[in-house]
C-alpha atoms as a PDB file:
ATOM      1  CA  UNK A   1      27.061   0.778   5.967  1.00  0.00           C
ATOM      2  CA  UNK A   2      26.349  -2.120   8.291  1.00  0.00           C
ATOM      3  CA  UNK A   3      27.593  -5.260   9.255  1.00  0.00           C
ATOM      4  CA  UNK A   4      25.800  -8.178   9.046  1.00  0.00           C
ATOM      5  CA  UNK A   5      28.141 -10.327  11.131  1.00  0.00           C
ATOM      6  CA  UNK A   6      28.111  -7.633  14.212  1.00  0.00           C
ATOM      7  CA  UNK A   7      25.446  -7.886  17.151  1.00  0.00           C
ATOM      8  CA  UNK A   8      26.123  -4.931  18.621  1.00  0.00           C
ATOM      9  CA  UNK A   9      25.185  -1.630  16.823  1.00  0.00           C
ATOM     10  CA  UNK A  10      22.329  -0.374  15.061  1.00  0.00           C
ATOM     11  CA  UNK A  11      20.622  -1.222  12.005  1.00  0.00           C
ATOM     12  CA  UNK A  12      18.714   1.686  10.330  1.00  0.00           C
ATOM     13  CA  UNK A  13      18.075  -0.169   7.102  1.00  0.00           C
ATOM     14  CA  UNK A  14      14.419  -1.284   6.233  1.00  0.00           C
ATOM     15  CA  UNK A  15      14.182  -5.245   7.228  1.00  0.00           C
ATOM     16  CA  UNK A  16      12.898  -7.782   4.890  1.00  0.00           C
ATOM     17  CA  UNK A  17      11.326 -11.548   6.340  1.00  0.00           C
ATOM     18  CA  UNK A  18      14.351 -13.886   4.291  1.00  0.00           C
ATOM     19  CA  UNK A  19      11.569 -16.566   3.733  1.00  0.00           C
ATOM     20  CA  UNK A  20       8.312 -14.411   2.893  1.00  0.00           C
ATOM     21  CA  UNK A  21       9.681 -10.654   2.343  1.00  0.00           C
ATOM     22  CA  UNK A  22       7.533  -9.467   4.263  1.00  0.00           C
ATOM     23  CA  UNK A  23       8.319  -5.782   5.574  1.00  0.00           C
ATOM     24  CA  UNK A  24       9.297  -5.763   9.032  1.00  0.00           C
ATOM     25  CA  UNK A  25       8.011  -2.982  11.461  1.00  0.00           C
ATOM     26  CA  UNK A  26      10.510  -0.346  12.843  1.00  0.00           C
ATOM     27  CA  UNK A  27       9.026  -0.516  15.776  1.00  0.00           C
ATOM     28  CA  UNK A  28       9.320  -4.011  17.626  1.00  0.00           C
ATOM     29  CA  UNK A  29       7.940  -5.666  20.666  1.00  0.00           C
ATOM     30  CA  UNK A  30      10.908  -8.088  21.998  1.00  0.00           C
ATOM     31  CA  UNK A  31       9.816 -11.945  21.812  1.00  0.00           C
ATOM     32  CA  UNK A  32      12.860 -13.145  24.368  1.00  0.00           C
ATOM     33  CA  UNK A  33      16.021 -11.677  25.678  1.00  0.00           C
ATOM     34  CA  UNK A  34      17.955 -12.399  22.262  1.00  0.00           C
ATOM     35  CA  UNK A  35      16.098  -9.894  20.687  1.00  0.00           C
ATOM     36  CA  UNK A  36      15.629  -7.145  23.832  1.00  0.00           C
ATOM     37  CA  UNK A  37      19.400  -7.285  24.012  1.00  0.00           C
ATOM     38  CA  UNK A  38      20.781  -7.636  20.261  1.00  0.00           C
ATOM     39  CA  UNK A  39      17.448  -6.941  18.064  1.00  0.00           C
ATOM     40  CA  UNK A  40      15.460  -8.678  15.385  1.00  0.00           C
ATOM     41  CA  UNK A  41      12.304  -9.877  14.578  1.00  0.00           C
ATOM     42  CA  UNK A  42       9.474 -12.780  14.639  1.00  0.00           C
ATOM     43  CA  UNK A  43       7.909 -12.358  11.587  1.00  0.00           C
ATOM     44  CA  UNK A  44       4.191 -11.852  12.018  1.00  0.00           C
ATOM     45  CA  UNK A  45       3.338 -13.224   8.417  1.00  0.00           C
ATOM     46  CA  UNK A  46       5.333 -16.544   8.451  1.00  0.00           C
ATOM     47  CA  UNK A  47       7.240 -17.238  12.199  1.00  0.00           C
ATOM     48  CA  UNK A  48      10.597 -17.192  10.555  1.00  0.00           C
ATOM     49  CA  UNK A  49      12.949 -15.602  13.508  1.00  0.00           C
ATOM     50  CA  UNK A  50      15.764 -13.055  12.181  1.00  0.00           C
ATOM     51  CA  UNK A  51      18.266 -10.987  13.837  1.00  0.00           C
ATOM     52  CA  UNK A  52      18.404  -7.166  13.157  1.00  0.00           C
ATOM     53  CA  UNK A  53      19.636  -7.542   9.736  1.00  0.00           C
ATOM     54  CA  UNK A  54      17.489  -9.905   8.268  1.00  0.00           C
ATOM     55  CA  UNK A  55      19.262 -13.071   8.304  1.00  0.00           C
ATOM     56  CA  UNK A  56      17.199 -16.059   9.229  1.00  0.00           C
ATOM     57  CA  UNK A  57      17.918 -17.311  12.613  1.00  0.00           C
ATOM     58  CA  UNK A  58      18.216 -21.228  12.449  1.00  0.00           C
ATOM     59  CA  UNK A  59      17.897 -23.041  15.938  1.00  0.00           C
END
């Protein structure tokens, strides 16, 4: 079981875009330090950033 509110961890569930669904690789290249350090996703199909779980990243 994970939690969604932690940043530290790992998630080993399959990640879904929140705005397109889009399947989201397991394998990840890092778009800033956010994401080297804590994990998630730019999502190739749409832009819409995520963290690690899937929740949409609002800046």
């Amino acid at each position: 079981m994970t939690n969604n509110n932690n940043k530290w961890g790992i998630n080993l569930d399959e990640v879904k875009c929140p705005d397109c669904g889009e399947k989201q690789p397991a394998l990840r290249i890092p778009k800033n330090l956010e994401q080297l350090v804590h994990g998630g996703w730019n999502c190739e199909k749409c832009g819409c950033k995520m963290d690690k779980h899937g929740n949409k990243i609002i800046e």
